[in-house]
Protein backbone atom coordinates (compact mmCIF):
# COMPACT_ATOMS: atom_id res chain seq x y z
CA UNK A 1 0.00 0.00 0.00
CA UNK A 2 1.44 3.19 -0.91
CA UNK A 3 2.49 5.83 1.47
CA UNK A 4 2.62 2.99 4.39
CA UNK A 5 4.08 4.64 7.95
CA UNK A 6 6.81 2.24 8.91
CA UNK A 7 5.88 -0.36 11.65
CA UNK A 8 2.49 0.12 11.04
CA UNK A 9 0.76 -3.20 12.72
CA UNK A 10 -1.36 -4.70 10.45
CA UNK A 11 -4.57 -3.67 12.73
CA UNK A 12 -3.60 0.27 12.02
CA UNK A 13 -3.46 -0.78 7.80
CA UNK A 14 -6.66 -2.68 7.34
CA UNK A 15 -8.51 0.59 9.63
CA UNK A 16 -6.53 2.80 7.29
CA UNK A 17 -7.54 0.86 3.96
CA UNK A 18 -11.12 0.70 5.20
CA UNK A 19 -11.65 4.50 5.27
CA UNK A 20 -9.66 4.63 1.77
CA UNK A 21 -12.91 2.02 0.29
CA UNK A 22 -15.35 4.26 2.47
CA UNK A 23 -18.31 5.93 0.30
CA UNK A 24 -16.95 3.94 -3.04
CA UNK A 25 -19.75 2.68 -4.96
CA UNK A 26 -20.44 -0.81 -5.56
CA UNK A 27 -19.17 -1.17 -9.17
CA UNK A 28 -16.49 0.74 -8.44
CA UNK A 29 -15.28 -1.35 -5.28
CA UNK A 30 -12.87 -3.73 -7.38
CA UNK A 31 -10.40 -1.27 -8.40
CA UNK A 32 -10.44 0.97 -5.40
CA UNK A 33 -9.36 -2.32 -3.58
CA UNK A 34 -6.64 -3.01 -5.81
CA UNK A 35 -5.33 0.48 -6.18
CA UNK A 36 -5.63 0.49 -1.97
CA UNK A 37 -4.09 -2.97 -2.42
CA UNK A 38 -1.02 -1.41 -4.01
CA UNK A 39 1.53 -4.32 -4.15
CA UNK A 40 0.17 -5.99 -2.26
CA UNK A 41 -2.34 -9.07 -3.45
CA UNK A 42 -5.71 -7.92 -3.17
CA UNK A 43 -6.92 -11.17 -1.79
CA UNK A 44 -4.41 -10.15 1.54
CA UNK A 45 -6.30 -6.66 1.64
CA UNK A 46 -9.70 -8.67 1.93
CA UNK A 47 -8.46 -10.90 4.09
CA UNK A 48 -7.24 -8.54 6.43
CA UNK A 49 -10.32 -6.82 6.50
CA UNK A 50 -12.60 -9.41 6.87
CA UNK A 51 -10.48 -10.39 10.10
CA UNK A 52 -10.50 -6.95 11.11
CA UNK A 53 -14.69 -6.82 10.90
CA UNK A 54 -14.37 -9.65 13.15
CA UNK A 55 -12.32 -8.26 15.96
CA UNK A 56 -14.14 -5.02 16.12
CA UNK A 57 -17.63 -7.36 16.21
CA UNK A 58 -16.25 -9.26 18.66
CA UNK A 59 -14.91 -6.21 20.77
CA UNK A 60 -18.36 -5.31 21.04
CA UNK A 61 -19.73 -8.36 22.00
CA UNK A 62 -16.77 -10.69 23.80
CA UNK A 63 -13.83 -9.05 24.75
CA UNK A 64 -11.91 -5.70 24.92
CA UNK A 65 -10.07 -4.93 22.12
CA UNK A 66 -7.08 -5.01 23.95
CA UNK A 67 -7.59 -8.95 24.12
CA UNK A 68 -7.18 -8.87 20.16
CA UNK A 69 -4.62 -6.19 19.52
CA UNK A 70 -1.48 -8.18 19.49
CA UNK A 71 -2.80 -11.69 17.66
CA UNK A 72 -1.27 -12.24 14.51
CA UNK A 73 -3.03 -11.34 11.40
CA UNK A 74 -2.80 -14.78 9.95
CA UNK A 75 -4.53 -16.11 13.47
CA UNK A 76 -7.45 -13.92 13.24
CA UNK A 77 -7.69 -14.49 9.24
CA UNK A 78 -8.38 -17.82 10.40
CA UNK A 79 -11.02 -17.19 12.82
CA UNK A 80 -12.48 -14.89 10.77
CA UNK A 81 -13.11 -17.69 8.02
CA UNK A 82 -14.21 -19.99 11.24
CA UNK A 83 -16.56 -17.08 12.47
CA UNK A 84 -18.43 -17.09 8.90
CA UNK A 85 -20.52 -20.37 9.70
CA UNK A 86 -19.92 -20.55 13.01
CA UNK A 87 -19.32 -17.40 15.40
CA UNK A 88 -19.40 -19.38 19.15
CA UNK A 89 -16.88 -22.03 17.77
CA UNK A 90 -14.22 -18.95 16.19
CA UNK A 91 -14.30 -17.77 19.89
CA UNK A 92 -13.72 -21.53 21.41
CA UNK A 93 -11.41 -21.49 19.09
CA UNK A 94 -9.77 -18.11 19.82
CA UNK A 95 -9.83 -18.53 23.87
CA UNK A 96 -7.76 -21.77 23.00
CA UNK A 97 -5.24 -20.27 20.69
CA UNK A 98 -4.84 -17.39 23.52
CA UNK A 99 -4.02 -20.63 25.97
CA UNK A 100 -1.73 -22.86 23.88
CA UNK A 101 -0.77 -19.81 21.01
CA UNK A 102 -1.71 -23.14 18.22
CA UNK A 103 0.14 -22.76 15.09
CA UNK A 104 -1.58 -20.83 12.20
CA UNK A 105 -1.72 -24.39 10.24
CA UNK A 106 -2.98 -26.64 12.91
CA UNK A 107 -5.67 -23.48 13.69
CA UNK A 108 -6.49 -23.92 9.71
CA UNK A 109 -7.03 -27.66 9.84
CA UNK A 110 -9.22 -27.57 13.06
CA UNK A 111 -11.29 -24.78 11.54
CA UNK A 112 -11.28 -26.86 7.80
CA UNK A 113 -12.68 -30.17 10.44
CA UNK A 114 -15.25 -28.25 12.25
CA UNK A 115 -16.52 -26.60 8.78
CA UNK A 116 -16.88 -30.51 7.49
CA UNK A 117 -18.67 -31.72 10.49
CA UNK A 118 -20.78 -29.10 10.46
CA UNK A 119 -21.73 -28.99 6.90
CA UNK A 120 -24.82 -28.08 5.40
CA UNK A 121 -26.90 -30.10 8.10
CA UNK A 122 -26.52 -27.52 11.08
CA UNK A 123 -27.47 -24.78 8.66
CA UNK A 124 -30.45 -26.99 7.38
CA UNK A 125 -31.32 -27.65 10.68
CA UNK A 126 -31.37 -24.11 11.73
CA UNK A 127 -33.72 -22.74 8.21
CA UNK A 128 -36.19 -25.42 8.98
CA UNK A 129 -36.26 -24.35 12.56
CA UNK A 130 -36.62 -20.84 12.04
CA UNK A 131 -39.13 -21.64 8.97
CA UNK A 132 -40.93 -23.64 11.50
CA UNK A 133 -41.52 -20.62 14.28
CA UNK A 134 -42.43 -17.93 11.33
CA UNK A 135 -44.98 -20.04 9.99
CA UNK A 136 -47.60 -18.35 12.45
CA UNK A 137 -47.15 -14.74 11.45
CA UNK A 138 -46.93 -15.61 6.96
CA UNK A 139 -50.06 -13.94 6.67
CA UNK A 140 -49.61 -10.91 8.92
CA UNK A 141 -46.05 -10.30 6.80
CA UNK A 142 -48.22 -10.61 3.80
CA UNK A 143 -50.90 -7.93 4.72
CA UNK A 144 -48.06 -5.93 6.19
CA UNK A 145 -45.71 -6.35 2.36
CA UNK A 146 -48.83 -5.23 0.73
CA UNK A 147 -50.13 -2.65 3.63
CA UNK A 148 -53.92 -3.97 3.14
CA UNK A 149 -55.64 -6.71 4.51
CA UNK A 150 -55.78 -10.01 2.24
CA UNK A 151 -57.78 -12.73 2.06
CA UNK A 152 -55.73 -15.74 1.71
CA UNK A 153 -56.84 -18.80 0.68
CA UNK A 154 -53.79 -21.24 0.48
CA UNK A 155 -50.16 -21.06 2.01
CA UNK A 156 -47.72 -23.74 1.03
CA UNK A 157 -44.43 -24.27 3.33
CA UNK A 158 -41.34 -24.94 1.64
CA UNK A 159 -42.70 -25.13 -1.92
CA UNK A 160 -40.85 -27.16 -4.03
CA UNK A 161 -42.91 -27.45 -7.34
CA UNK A 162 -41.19 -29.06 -10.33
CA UNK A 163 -40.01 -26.72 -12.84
CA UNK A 164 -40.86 -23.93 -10.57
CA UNK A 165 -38.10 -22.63 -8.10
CA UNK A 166 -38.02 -23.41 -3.77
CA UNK A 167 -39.75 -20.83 -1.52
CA UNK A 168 -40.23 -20.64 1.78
CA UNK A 169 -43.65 -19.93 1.69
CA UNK A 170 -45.99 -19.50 -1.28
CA UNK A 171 -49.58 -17.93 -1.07
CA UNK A 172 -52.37 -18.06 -2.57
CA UNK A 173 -54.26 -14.51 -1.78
CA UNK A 174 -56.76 -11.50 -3.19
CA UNK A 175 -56.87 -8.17 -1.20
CA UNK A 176 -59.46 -7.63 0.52
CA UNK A 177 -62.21 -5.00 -1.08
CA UNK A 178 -60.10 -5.67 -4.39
CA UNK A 179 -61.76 -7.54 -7.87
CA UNK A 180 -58.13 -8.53 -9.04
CA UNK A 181 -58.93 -12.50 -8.45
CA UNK A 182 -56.52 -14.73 -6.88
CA UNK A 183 -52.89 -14.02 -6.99
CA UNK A 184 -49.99 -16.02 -6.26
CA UNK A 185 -46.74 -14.05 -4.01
CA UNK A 186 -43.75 -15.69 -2.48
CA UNK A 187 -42.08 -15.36 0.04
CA UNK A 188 -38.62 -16.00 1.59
CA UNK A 189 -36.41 -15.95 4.29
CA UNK A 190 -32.85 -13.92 4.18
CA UNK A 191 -30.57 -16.52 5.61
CA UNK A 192 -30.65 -16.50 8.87
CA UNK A 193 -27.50 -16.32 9.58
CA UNK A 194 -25.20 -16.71 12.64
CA UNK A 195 -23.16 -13.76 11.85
CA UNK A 196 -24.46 -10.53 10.86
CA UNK A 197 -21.91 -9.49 8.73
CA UNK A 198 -22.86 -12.26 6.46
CA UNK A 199 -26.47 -10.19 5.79
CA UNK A 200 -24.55 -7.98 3.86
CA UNK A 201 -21.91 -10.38 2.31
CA UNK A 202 -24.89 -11.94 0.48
CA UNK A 203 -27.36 -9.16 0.00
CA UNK A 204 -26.60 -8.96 -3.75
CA UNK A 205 -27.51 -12.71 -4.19
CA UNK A 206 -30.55 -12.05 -2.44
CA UNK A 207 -31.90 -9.10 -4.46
CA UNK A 208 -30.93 -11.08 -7.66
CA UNK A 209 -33.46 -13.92 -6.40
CA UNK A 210 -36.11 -11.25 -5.13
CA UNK A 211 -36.40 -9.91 -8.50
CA UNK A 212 -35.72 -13.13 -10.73
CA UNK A 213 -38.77 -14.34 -8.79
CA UNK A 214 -41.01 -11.18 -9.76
CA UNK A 215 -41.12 -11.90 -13.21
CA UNK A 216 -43.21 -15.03 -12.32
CA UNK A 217 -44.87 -13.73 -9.06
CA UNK A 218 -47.47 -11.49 -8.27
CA UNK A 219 -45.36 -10.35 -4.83
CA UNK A 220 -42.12 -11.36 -3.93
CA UNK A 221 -41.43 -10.61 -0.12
CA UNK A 222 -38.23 -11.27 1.70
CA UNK A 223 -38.59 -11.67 5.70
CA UNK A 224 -35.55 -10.23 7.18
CA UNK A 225 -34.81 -12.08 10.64
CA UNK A 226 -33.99 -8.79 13.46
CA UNK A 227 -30.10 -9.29 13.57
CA UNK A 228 -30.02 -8.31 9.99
CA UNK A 229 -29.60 -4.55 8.44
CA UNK A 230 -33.26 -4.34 7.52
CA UNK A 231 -33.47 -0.56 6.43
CA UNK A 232 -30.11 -1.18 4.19
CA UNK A 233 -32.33 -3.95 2.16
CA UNK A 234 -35.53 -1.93 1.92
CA UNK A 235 -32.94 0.78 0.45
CA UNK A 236 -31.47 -1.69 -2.28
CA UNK A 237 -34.69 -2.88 -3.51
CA UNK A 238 -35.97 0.36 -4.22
CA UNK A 239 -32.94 0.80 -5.66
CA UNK A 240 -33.24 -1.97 -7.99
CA UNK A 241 -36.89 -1.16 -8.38
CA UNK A 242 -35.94 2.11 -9.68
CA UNK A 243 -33.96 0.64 -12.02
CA UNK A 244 -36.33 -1.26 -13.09
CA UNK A 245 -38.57 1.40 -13.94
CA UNK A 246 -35.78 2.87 -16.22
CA UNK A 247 -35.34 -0.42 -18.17
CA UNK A 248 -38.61 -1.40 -18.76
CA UNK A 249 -42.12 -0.33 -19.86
CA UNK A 250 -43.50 -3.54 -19.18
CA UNK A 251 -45.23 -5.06 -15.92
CA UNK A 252 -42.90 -3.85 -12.84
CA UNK A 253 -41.46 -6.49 -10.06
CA UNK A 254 -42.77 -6.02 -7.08
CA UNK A 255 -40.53 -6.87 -4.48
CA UNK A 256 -40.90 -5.80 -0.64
CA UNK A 257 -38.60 -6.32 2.68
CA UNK A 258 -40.37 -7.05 5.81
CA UNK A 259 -38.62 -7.09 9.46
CA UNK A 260 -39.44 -10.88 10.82
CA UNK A 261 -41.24 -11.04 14.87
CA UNK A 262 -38.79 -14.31 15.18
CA UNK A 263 -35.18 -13.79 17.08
CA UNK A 264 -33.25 -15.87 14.37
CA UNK A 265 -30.64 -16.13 17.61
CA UNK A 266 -32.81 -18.12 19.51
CA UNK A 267 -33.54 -21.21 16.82
């Protein structure tokens, strides 16, 4: 990185290349990271900053960030990779390393182990839960998407027609005081996730499914679960809905963010 003070730790660079990406729009993100990059490899400036999200998370939830300031960089890359599917076990993992100071590489293969045991089950296990206690409220998020009272008539959990693609929930509905007939709106869950900071990893893959959907849907409505950055979606899809309206004459998606009544940390 250009213009580096000497013996800057590596804690003081990542802050420093952080406020360099600050306010750079999306498409632009790639180069600004490579010209902050400078010789460096770029994947070394993400890394860094993806372990640096994690110590200032966990500063505000674990420890003081004195506790973090003098691990390694190539430690807390690791935990940071751990902390993506599973936040409790990084910090097992970290109060260990602080214990027995474990090797960078044996710290990689126990994090590579617990990622294989834990799979896609756990995460499974955890959507079907969470699916499970939101079932109660569908229609209230429905009437809420559309702000009007509906009449629905049908709700399908975990639709999985043939040649049509997985929901979480699919209705069948017509407002209320409305002469549209029956319409057809799905709906699905963002994540949930463990970590918050994967909310906005994923967000674009998300919004691409929101409005893929729309062409095919009446209503497309994503439940965000209360850990996640709820006002930051409902900006991006009217964002994208604006968009929209530029590009095409034709029938507009209709895609809407709702904030879920289920603590996703609980399931």
């Amino acid at each position: 990185m250009a213009g580096r003070p000497p013996h800057e730790n590596w804690i003081s660079r990542a802050r420093r290349a952080r406020a360099l990406l600050d306010g750079v729009r999306e498409g632009e993100r790639e180069a600004a990271l490579q010209d902050v990059a400078g010789s460096e490899h770029i994947n070394t400036l993400r890394r860094s900053l993806r372990a640096l999200d994690l110590i200032e998370e966990w500063t505000q939830h674990k420890a003081p960030f004195e506790r973090f300031a003098a691990v390694p960089q190539s430690i807390m890359e690791v935990l940071a990779r751990w902390a993506a599917f599973d936040d409790e076990g990084a910090w097992d993992a970290f109060l260990s390393w602080e214990n027995a100071r474990t090797p960078v590489e044996l710290l990689t293969e126990k994090m590579q182990e617990a990622r294989s045991n834990r799979g896609v089950t756990a995460g499974r296990l955890i959507e079907v839960r969470y699916r499970n206690s939101l079932e109660p409220y569908v229609n209230e998020l429905l009437s809420q998407a559309l702000n009007s009272d509906v009449l629905v008539t049908a709700v399908e959990k975990n639709a999985k027609e043939i040649g049509e693609p997985p929901v979480d929930f699919r209705f069948l509905f017509a407002p209320s005081g409305q002469d549209e007939g029956v319409r057809v709106a799905a709906m699905f869950i963002v994540g949930p996730y463990r970590s918050p900071t994967l909310y906005a990893k994923n967000a674009f893959g998300w919004l691409q499914k929101a409005f893929a959907l729309a062409w095919i849907y009446d209503e497309v409505i994503l439940v965000m679960p209360e850990q996640g950055p709820f006002s930051k979606y409902k900006k991006w899809v009217e964002d994208f809905r604006r968009k929209s309206e530029n590009r095409s004459a034709a029938r507009l998606p209709r895609v809407s963010v709702v904030l879920s009544p289920v603590d996703a940390s609980e399931k």
